[in-house]
Protein backbone atom coordinates (compact mmCIF):
# COMPACT_ATOMS: atom_id res chain seq x y z
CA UNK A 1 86.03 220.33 55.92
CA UNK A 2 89.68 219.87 55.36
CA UNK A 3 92.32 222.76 56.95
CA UNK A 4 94.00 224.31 54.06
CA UNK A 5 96.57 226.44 53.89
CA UNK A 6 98.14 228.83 50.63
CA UNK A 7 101.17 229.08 52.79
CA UNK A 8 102.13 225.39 52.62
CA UNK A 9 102.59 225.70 48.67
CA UNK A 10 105.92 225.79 48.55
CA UNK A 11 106.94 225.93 44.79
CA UNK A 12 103.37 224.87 43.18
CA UNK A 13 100.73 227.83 41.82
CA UNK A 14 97.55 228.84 44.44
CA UNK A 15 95.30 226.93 42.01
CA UNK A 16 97.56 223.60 41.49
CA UNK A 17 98.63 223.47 45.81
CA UNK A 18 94.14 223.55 46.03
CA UNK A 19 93.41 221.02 43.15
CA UNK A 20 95.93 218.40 44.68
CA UNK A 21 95.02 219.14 48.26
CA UNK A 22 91.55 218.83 47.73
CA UNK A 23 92.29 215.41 45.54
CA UNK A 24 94.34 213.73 48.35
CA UNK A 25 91.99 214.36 50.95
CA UNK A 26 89.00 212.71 48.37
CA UNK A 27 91.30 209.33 47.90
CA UNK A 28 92.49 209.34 51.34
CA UNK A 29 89.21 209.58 52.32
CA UNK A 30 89.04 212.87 54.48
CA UNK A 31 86.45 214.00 52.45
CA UNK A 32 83.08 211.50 52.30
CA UNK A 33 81.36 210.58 49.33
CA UNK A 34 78.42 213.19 48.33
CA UNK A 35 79.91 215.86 51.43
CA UNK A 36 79.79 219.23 50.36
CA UNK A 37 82.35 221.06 49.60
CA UNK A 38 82.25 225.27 50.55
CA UNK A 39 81.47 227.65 47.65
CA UNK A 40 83.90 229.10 45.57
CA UNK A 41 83.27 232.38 47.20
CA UNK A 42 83.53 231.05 50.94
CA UNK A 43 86.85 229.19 49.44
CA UNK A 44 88.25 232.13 48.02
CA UNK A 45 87.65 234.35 51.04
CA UNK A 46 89.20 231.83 53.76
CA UNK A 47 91.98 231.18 51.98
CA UNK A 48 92.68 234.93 50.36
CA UNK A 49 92.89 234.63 47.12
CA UNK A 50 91.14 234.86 44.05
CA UNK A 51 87.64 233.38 42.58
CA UNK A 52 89.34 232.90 39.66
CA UNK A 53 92.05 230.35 41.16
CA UNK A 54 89.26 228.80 43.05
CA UNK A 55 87.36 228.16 40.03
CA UNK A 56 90.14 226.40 38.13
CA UNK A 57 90.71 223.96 41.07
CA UNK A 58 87.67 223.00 41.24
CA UNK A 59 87.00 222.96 37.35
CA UNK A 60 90.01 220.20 37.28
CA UNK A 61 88.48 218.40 39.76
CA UNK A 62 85.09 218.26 37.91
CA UNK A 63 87.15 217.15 35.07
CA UNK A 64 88.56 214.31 36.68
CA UNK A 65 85.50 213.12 38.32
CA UNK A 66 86.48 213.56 41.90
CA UNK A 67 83.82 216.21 42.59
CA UNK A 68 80.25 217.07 40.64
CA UNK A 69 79.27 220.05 40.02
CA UNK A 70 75.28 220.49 41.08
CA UNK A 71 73.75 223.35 39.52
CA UNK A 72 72.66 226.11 42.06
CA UNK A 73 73.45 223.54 44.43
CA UNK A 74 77.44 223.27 44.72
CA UNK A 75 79.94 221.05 44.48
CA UNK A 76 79.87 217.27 46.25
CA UNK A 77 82.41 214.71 46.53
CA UNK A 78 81.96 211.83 44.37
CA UNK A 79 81.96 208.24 45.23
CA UNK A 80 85.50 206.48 44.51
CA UNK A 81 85.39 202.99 44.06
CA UNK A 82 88.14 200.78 46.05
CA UNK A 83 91.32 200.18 44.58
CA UNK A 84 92.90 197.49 45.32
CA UNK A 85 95.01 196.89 48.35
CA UNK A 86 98.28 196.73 47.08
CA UNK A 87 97.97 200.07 45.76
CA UNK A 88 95.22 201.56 48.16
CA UNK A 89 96.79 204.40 49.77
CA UNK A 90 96.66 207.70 49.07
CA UNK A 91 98.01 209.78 46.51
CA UNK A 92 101.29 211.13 47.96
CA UNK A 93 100.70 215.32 49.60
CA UNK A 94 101.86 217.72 47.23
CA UNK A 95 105.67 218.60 48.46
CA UNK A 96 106.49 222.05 50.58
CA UNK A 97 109.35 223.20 49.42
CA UNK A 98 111.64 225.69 51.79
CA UNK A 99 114.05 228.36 50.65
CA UNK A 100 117.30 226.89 50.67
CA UNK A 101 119.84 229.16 52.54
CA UNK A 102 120.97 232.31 49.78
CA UNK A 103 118.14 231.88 47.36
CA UNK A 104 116.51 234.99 46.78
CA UNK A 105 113.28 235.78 48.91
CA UNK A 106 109.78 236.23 46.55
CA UNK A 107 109.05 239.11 48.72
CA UNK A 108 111.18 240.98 51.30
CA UNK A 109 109.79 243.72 53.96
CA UNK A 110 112.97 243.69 55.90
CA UNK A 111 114.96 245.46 53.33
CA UNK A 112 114.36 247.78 50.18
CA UNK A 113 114.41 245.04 47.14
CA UNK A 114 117.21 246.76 44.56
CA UNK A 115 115.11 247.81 42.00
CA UNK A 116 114.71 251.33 41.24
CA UNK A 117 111.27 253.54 41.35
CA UNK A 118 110.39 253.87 37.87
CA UNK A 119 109.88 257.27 37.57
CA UNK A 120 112.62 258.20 39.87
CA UNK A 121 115.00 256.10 37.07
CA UNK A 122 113.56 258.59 34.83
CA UNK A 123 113.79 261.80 36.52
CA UNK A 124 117.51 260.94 36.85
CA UNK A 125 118.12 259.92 33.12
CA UNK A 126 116.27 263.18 32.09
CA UNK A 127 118.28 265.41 34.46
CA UNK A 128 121.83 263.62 33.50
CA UNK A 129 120.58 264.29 30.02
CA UNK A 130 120.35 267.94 30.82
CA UNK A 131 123.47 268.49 32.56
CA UNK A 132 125.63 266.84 29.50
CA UNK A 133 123.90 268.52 26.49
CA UNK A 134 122.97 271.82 27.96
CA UNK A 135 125.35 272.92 30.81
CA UNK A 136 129.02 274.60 30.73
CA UNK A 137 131.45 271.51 30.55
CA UNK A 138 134.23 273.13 31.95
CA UNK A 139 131.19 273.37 35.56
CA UNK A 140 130.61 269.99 34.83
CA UNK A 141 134.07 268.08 34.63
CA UNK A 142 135.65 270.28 37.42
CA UNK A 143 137.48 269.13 40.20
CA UNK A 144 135.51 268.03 43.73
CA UNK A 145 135.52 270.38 46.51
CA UNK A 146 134.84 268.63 50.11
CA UNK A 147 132.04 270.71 50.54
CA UNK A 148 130.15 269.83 46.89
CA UNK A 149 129.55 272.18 43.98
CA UNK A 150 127.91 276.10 45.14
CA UNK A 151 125.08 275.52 42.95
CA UNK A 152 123.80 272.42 44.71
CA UNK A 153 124.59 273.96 48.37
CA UNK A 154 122.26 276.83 47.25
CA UNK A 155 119.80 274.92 46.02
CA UNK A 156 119.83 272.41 49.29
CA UNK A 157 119.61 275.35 51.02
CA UNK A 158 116.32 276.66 49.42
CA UNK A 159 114.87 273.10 49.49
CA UNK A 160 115.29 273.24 53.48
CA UNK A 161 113.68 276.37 53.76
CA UNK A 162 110.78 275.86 51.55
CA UNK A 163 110.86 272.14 53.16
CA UNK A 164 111.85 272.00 56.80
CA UNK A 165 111.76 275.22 58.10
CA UNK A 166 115.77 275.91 58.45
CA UNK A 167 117.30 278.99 57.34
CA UNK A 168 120.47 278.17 56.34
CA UNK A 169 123.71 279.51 54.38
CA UNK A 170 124.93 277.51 51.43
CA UNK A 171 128.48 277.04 52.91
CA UNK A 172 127.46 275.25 56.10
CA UNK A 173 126.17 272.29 53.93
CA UNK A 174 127.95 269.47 52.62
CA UNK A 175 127.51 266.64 50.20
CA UNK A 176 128.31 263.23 50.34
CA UNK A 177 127.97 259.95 48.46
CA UNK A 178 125.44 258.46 51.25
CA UNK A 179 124.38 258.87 54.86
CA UNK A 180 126.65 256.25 56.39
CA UNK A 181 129.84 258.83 54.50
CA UNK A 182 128.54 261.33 56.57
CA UNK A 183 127.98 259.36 59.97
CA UNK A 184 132.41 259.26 59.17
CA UNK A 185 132.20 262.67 59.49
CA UNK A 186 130.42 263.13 62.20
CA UNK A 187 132.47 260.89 63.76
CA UNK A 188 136.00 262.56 62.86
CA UNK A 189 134.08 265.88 64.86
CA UNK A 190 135.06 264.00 67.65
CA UNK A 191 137.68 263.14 69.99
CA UNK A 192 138.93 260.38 69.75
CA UNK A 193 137.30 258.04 72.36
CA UNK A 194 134.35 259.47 72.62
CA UNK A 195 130.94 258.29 73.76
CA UNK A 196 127.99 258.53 70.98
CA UNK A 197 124.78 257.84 72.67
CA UNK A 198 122.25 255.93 69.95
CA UNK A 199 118.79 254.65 69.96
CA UNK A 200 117.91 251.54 70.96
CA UNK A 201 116.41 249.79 68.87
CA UNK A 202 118.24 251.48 65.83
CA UNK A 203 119.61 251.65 62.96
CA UNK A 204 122.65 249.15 63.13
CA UNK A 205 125.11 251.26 60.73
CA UNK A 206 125.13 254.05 63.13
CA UNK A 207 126.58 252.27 65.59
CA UNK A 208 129.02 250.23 64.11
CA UNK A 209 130.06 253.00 62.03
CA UNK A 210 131.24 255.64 65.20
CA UNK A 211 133.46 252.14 66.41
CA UNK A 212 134.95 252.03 63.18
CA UNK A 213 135.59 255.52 63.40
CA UNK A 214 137.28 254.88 67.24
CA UNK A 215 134.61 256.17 69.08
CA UNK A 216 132.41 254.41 71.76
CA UNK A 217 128.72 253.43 70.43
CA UNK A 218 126.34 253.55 73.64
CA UNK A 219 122.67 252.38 72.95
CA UNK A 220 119.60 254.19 74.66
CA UNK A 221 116.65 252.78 75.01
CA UNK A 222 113.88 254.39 74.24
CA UNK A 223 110.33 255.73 75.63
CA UNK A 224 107.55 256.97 74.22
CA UNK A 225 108.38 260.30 73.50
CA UNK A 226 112.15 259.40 72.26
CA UNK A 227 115.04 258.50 72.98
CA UNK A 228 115.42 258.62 76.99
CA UNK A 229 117.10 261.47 78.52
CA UNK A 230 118.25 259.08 81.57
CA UNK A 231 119.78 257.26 79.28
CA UNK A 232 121.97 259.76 78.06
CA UNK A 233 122.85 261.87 81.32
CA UNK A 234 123.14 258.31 82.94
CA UNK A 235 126.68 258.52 80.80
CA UNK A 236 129.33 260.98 80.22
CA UNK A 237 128.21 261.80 76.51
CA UNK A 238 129.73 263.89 73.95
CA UNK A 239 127.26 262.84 71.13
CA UNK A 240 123.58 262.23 70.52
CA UNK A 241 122.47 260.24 67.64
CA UNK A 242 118.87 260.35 66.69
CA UNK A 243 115.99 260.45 64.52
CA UNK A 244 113.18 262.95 65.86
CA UNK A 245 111.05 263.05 62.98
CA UNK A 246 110.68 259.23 62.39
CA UNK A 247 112.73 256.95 64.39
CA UNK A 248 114.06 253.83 62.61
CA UNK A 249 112.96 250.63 62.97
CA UNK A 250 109.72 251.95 65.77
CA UNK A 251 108.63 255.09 63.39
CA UNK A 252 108.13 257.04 66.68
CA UNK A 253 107.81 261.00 66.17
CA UNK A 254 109.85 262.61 69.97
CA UNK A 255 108.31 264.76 71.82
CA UNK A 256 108.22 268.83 71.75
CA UNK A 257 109.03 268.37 74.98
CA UNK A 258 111.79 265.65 74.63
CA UNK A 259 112.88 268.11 72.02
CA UNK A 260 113.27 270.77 73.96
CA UNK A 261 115.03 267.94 76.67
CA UNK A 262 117.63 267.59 74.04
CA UNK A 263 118.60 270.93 73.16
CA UNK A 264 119.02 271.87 77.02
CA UNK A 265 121.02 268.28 77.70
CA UNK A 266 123.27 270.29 74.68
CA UNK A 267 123.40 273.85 75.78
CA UNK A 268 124.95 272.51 79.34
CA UNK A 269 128.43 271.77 78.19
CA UNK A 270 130.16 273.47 75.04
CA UNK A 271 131.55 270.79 72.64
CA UNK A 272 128.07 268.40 72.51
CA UNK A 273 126.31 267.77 69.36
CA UNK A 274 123.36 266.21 68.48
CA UNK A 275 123.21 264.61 65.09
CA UNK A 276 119.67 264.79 63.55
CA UNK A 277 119.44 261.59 61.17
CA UNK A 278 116.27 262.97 58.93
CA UNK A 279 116.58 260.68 56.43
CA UNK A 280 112.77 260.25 54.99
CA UNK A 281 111.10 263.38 56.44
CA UNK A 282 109.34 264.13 53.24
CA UNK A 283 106.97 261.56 53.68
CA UNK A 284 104.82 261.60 56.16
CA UNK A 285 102.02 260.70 55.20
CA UNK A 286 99.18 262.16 57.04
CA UNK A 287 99.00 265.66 58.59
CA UNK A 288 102.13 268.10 58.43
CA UNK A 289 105.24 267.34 58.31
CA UNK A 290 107.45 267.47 61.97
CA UNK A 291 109.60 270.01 62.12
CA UNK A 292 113.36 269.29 61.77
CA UNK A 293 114.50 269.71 65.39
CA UNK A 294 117.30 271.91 63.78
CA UNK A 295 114.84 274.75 63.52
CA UNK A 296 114.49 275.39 66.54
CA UNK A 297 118.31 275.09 67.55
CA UNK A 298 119.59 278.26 69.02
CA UNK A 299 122.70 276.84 70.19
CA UNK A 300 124.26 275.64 67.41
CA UNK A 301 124.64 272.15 68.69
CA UNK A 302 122.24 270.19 65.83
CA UNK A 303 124.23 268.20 62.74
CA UNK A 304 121.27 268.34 60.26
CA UNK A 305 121.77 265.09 58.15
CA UNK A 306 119.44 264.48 55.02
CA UNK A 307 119.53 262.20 52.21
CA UNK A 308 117.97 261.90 48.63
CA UNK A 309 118.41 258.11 48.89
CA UNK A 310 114.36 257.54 50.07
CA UNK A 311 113.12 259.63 47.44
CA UNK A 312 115.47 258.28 44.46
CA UNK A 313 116.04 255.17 46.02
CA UNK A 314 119.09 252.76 44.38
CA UNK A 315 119.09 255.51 41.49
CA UNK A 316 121.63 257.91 43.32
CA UNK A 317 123.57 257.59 46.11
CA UNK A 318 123.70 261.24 47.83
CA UNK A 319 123.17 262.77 51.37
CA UNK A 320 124.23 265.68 52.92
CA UNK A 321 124.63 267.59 56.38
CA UNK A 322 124.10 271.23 57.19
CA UNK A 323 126.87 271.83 60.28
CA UNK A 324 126.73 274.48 62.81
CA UNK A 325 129.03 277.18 62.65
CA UNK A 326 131.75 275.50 65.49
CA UNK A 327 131.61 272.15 63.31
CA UNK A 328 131.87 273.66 60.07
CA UNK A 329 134.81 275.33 61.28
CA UNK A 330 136.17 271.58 62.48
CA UNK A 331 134.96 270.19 59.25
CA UNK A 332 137.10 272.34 57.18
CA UNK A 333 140.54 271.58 59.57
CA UNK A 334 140.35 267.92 59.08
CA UNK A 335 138.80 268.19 55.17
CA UNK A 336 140.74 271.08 53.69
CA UNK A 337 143.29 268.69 51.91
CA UNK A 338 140.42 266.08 50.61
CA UNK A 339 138.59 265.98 47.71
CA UNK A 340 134.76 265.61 47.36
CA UNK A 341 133.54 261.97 47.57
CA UNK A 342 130.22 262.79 45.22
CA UNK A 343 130.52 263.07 41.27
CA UNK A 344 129.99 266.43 40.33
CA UNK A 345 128.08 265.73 37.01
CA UNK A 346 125.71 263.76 39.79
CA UNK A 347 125.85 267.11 41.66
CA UNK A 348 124.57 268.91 38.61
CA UNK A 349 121.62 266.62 37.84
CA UNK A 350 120.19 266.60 41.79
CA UNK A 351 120.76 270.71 41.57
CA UNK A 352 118.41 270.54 38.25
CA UNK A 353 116.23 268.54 39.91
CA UNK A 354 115.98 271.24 42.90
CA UNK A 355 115.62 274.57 41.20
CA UNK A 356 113.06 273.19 38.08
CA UNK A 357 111.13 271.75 40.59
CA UNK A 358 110.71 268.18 39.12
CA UNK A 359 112.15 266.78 42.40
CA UNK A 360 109.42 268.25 44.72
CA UNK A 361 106.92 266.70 41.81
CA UNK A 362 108.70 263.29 42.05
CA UNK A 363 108.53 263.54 45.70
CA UNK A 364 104.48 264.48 46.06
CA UNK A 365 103.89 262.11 43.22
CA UNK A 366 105.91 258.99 45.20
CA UNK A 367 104.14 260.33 48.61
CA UNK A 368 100.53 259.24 46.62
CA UNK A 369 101.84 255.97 45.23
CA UNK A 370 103.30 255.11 48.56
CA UNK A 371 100.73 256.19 51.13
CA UNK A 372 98.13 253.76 48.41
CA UNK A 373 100.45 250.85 49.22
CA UNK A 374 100.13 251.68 53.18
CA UNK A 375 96.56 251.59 52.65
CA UNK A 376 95.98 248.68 50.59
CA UNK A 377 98.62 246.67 52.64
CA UNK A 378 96.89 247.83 55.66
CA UNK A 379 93.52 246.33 54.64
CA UNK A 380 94.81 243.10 52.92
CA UNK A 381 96.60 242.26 56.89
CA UNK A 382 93.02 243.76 58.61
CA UNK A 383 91.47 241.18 56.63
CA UNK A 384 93.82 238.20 57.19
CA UNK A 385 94.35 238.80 60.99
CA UNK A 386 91.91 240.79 62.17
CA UNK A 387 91.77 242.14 65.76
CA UNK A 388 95.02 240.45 66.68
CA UNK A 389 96.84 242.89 64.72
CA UNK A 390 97.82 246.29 64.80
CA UNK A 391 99.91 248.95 62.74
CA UNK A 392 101.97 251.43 64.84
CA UNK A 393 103.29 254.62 63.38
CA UNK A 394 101.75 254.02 59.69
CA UNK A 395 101.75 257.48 58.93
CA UNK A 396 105.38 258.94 60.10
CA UNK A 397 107.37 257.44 56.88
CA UNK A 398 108.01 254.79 54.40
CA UNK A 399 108.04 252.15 57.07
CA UNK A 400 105.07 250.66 59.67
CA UNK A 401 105.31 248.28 62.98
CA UNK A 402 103.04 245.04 62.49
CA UNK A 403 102.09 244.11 66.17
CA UNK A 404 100.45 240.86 66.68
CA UNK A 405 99.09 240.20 70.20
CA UNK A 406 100.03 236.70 71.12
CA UNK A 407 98.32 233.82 72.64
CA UNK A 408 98.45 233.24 76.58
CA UNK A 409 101.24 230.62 75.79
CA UNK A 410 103.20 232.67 74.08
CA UNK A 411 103.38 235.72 75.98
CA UNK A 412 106.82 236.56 78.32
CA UNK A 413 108.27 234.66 75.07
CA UNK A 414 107.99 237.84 73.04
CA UNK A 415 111.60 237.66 70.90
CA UNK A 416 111.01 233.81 70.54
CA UNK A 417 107.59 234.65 68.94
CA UNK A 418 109.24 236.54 66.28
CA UNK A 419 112.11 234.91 66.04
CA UNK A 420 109.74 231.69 65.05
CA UNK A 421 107.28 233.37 62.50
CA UNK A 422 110.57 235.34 60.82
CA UNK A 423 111.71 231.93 60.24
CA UNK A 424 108.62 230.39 59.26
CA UNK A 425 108.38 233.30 56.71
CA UNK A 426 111.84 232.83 55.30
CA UNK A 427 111.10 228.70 54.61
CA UNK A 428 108.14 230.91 52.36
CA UNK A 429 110.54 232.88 50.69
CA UNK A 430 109.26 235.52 52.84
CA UNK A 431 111.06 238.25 54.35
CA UNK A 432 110.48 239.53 57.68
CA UNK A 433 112.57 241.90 60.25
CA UNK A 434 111.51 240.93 63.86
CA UNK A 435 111.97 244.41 65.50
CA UNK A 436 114.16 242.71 68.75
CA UNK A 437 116.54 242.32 65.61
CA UNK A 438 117.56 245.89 65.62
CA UNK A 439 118.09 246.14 69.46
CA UNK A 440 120.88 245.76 71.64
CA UNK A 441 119.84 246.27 75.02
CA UNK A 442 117.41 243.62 76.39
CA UNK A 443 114.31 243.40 74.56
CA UNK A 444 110.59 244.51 76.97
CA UNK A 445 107.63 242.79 75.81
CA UNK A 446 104.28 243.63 76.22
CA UNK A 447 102.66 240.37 74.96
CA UNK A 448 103.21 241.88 71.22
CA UNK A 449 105.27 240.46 68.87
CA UNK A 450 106.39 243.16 66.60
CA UNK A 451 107.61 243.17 62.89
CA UNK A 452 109.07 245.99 60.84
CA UNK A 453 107.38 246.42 57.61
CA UNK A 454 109.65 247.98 54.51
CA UNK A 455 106.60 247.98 52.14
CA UNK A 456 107.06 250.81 49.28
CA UNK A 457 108.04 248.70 46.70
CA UNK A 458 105.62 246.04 46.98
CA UNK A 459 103.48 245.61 44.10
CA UNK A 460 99.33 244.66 44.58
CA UNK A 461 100.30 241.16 43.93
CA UNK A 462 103.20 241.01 46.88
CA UNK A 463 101.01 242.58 49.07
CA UNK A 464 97.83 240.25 49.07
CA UNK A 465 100.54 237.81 49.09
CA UNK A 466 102.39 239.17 51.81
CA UNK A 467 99.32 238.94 53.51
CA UNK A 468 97.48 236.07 53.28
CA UNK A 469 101.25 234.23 54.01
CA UNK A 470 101.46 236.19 57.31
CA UNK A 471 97.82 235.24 58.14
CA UNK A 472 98.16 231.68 57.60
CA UNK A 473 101.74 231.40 59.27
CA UNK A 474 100.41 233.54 62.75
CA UNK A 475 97.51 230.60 62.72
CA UNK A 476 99.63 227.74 61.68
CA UNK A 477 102.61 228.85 64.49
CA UNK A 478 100.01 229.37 67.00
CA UNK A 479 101.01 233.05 67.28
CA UNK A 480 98.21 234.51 67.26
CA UNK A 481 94.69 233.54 66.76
């Protein structure tokens, strides 16, 4: 039987890339005359899709006389007669298209596609709704403070206790129009010149945002219970950068004990901060949630930064960091003379959202939708690659590691693996994030290559998709078997 391949579609439909592939190999002669062709069922399994696809394939073929149909028998190849040999060659392979460079990818997992959660669009639109017909105007049109609006520091404040364990005053919080506006402040803390330690592989933003802001980005590599203390004492440190709760792009929870690491490294010289980057820690999706590292800071070294921009997605653009009492103290030197750089009409709607309760209910509602996706992209890659895969961290947050143990020839060649299947992907209008992408420092194999997996907005469709494209371009690349 003939090797086929979905992947190799390019533009055409599942069912029109199997008609003509089948076809070809008939009048080229790959298939014989009265061979056997598998059942639809076999068909549909090997190649991931649907019985339904198979079927019309195959039904066009019947139509057009290159196969029969046997009843409880199958389908054979008919006999072609010869055409003459001017014209006897065969009918020209159905064209793979690649993705031009710009056009739009059909499916992305290396960033959040820009459409909004559904119900999340609606949550907002009903909470704006409330906050211009039923709330005081003169509240609601009032000038921006650079801490944000009372009323939404309270009701941050009894989110994080109900939420993450922190007791907290209202006036050490403040809001901002997105995390990366508060990684600026966190920055401005400093003195000038100073050196930010941050994880390695990480978020990309982080760093480059503390060298805009004239300070000195260091990356630390990391181990398997965080980000590595030798590694940070190694330098002369003012600043730690991390993500304890689910670390961005490996999903790796640190340690108690690496914790605890942390908070000492802190407590040894007055002036160093940790900033805690928390930024999807309601939704973990199996067990309890971590605690926030900040609840068990005694020293007041911990920068607690959160964000609404996981649970609302593209809808609203707000964060927000609860500072120790030395920083808040810092915060208000520098900020005094600024304004606020979050609407506060936006301020009012988020603080509905917090003290009705419809946010938690949005967020326990998106936790179910999203931890279905996990699952049913989780079986849909089980099925297409089998043992050679493995998901790391699945259940920490709203992203997963794909690690696909390579062939003998491939291994010691770890970033070239992914390198090769990202770009395989992309030529399917395919997005993948190789996970070497996000790291500075020199990249350790372990005969894995390892993809970062953005998957809550993937519909059913995208994700047997996904799938079956990743399976057939491992196999095709030689990857993995």
């Amino acid at each position: 039987m003939l090797s086929l391949d979905l992947a190799d579609r390019g533009t055409l439909s599942r069912s029109e890339y199997l008609y003509r592939t089948i076809r070809d190999a008939i009048v080229a002669g790959e298939l014989a005359p009265e061979e056997k062709l598998p059942s639809k069922r076999k068909l549909a399994d090997k190649l991931g899709c649907s019985l339904i696809t198979v079927e019309s394939a195959l039904s066009q073929l019947v139509a057009e006389g290159y196969i029969e149909a046997r009843p409880r028998r199958g389908y054979y190849v008919e006999r072609l007669g010869k055409l003459p040999e001017a014209t006897a060659q065969a009918l020209p392979k159905a064209e793979v298209k690649t993705l031009p460079e710009g056009e739009q990818l059909r499916i992305d997992t290396s960033h959040l596609p820009a459409r909004p959660d559904r119900s999340a669009l609606l949550l907002w639109e009903r909470s704006l709704r409330h906050v211009l017909s039923a709330e005081d105007l003169d509240e609601a049109f009032s000038s921006l403070t650079p801490q944000g609006l009372p009323r939404l520091q309270q009701a941050i404040a009894t989110h994080l206790a109900q939420t993450r364990g922190m007791r907290v005053e209202a006036d050490q919080i403040v809001v901002a129009a997105g995390a990366q506006v508060l990684y600026q402040l966190v920055a401005q803390l400093l003195p000038a010149g100073s050196l930010c330690a941050v994880e390695d592989p990480g978020f990309p933003r982080i760093a480059r945002t503390y060298e805009a802001e004239g300070k000195r980005a260091v990356p630390v590599p990391l181990d398997a219970e965080g980000i590595a203390m030798e590694g940070i004492r190694s330098k002369d440190v003012q600043l730690v950068h991390a993500m304890p709760s689910h670390q961005f792009p490996t999903g790796r929870v640190m340690s108690i004990s690496r914790r605890y690491e942390l908070l000492g490294w802190a407590a040894e010289v007055p002036g160093r901060l940790i900033a805690e980057d928390d930024y999807d820690c309601e939704f973990r999706l199996a067990g309890r949630p971590i605690p926030a590292l900040a609840s068990i800071d005694a020293t007041g070294a911990v920068i607690y930064i959160g964000t609404f921009s996981k649970s609302l997605g593209p809808v609203v653009r707000a964060a927000y960091a609860v500072l120790p009492p030395a920083a808040a103290r810092r915060y208000e030197e520098l900020r005094s003379f600024a304004a606020g750089t979050l609407g506060t009409i936006d301020q009012l709607a988020l603080a509905t959202m917090l003290e009705d309760g419809s946010y938690e209910s949005h967020v326990a509602r998106y936790r179910r939708l999203v931890k279905e996706r996990r699952d049913h992209l989780a079986e849909a890659l089980a099925r297409e690659l089998g043992e050679s895969m493995k998901l790391e961290e699945a259940d920490s947050g709203l992203h997963m590691v794909l690690a696909l143990r390579l062939q003998p020839a491939w291994c010691g060649r770890e970033q070239e693996a992914e390198e090769a299947l990202v770009e395989a992907a992309r030529k399917c209008g395919i997005g993948l994030a190789a996970l070497s992408s996000y790291a500075q420092l020199s990249y350790r194999g372990d005969g894995s290559a390892r993809f970062v997996l953005q998957y809550e907005r993937l519909e059913d469709g995208e994700i047997e998709e996904l799938a079956a494209n990743l399976g057939a371009l491992a196999r095709r690349t030689g990857v993995c078997g």
